[in-house]
C-alpha atoms as a PDB file:
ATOM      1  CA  UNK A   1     -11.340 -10.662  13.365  1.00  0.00           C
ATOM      2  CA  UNK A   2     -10.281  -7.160  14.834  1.00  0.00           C
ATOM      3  CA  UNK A   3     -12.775  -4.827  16.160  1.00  0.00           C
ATOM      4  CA  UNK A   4     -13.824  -2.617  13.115  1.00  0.00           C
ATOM      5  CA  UNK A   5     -12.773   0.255  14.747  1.00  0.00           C
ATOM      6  CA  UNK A   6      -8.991  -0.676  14.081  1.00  0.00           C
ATOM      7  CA  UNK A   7      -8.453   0.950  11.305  1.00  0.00           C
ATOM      8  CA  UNK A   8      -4.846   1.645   9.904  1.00  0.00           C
ATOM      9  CA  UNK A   9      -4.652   5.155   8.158  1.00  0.00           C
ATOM     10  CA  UNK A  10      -1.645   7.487   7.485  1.00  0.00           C
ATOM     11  CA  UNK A  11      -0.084   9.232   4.184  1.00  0.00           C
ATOM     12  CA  UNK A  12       3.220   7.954   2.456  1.00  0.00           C
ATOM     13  CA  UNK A  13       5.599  10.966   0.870  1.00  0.00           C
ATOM     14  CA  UNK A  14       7.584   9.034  -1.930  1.00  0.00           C
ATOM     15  CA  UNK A  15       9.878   9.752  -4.431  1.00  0.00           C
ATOM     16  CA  UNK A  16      11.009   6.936  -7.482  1.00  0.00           C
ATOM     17  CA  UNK A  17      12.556   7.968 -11.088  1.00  0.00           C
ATOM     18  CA  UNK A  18      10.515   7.684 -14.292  1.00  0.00           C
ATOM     19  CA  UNK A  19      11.656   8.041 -17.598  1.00  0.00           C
ATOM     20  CA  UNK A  20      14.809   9.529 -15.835  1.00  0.00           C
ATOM     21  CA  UNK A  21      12.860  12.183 -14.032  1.00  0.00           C
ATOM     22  CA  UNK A  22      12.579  12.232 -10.592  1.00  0.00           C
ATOM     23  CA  UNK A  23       8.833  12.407  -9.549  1.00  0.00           C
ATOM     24  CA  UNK A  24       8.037  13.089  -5.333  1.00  0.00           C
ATOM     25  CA  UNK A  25       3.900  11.864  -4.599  1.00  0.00           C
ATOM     26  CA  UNK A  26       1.756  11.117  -1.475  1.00  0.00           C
ATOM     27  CA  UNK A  27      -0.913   8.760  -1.361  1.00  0.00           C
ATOM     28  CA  UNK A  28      -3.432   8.009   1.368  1.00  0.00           C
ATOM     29  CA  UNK A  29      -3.331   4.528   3.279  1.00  0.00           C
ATOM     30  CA  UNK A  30      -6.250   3.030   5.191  1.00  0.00           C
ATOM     31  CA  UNK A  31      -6.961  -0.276   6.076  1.00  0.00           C
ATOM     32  CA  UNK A  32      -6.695  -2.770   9.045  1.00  0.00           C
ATOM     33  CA  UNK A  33      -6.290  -6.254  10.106  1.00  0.00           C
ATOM     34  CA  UNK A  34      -8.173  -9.364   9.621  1.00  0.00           C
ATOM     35  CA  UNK A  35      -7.915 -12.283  11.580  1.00  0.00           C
ATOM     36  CA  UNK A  36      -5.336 -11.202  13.633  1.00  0.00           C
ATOM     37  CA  UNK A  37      -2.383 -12.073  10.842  1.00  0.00           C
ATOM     38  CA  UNK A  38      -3.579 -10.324   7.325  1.00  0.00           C
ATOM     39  CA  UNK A  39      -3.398  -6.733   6.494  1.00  0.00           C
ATOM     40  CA  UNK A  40      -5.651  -5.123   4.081  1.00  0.00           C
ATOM     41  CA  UNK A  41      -4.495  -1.927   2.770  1.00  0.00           C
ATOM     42  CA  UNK A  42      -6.245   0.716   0.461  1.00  0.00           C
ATOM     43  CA  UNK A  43      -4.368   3.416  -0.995  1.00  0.00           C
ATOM     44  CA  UNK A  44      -5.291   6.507  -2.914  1.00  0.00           C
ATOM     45  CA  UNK A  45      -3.091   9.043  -4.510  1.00  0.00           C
ATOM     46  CA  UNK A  46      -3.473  12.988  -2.456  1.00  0.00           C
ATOM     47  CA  UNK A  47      -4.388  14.634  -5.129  1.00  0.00           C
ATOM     48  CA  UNK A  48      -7.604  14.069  -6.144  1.00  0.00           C
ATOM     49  CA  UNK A  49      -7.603  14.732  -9.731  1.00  0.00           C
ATOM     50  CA  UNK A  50      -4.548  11.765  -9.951  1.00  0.00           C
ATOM     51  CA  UNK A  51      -5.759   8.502 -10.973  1.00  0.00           C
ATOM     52  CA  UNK A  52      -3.760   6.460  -8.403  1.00  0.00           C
ATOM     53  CA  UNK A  53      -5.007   3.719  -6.711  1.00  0.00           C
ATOM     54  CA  UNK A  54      -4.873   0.024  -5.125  1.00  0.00           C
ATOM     55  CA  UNK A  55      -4.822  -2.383  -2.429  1.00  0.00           C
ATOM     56  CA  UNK A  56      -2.458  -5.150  -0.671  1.00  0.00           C
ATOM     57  CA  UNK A  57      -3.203  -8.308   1.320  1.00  0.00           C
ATOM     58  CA  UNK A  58      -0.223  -8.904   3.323  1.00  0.00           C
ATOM     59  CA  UNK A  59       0.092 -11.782   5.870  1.00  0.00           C
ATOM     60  CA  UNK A  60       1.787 -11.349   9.191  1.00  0.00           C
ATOM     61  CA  UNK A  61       4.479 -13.841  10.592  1.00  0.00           C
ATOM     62  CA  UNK A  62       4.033 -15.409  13.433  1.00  0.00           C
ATOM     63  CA  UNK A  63       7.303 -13.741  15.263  1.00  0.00           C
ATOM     64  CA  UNK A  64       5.411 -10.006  14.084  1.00  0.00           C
ATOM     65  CA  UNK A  65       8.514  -9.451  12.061  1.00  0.00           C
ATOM     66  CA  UNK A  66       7.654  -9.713   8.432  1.00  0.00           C
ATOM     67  CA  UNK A  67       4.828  -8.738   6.078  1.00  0.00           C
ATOM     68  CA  UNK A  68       4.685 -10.590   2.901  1.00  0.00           C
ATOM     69  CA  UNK A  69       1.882 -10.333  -0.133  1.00  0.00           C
ATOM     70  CA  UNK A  70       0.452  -9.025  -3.369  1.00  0.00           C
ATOM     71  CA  UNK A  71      -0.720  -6.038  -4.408  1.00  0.00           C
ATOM     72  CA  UNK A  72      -2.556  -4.026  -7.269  1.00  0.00           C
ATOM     73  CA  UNK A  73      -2.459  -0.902  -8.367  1.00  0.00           C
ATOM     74  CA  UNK A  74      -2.886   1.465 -11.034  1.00  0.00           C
ATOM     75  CA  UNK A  75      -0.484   3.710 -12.118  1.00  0.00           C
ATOM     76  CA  UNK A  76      -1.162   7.266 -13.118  1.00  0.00           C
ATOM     77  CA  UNK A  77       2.091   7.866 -15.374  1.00  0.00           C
ATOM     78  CA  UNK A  78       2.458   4.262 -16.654  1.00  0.00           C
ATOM     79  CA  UNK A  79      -1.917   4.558 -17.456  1.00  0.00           C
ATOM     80  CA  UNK A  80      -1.961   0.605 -16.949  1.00  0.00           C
ATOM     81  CA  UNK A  81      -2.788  -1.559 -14.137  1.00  0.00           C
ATOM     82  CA  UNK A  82       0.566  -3.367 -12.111  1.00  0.00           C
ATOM     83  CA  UNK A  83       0.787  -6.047  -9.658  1.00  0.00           C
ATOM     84  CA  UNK A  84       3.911  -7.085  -6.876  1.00  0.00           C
ATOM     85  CA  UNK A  85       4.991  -8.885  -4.674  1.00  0.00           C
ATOM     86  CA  UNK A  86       5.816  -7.226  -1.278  1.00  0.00           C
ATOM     87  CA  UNK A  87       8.318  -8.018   1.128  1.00  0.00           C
ATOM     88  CA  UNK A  88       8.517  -6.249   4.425  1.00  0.00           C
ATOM     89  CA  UNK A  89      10.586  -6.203   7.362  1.00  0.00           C
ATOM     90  CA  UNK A  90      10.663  -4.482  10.584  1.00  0.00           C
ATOM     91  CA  UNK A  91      13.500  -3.033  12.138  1.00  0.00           C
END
């Protein structure tokens, strides 16, 4: 495991369509790696009186080029919980 004092932390501006408006959000991200190869992430909408919130577990290839998992969430328009699979590449 990574020293404890790795942690991962930034905001994410966003922008998606829902029920054909277009909404623009920020959440918080914190987290950090575990045993060199999995990425725990935390995430928490900016505003403070938004319930928005989850977490991922993504694992790391072994050429550091993709991050693939699940994550869990609950969405404040929707008002349910969600889950996904997530696919990420660097470039």
């Amino acid at each position: 495991m990574l020293p404890k004092d790795d942690l991962i932390q930034g905001k994410l501006n966003y922008s998606f369509k829902f029920k054909e408006e277009k909404i623009t959000d920020s959440i918080n991200l914190y987290g950090r790696f575990l045993y060199a190869s999995y990425l725990r992430l935390n995430y928490e909408n900016c505003d403070d009186f938004v319930k928005q919130f989850g977490a991922a577990i993504l694992e790391l290839d072994s050429t550091g080029s993709y991050l693939d998992g699940n994550y869990i969430g609950y969405g404040s328009r929707s008002k349910k919980l969600f889950k996904a699979d997530v696919h990420l590449k660097k470039v």
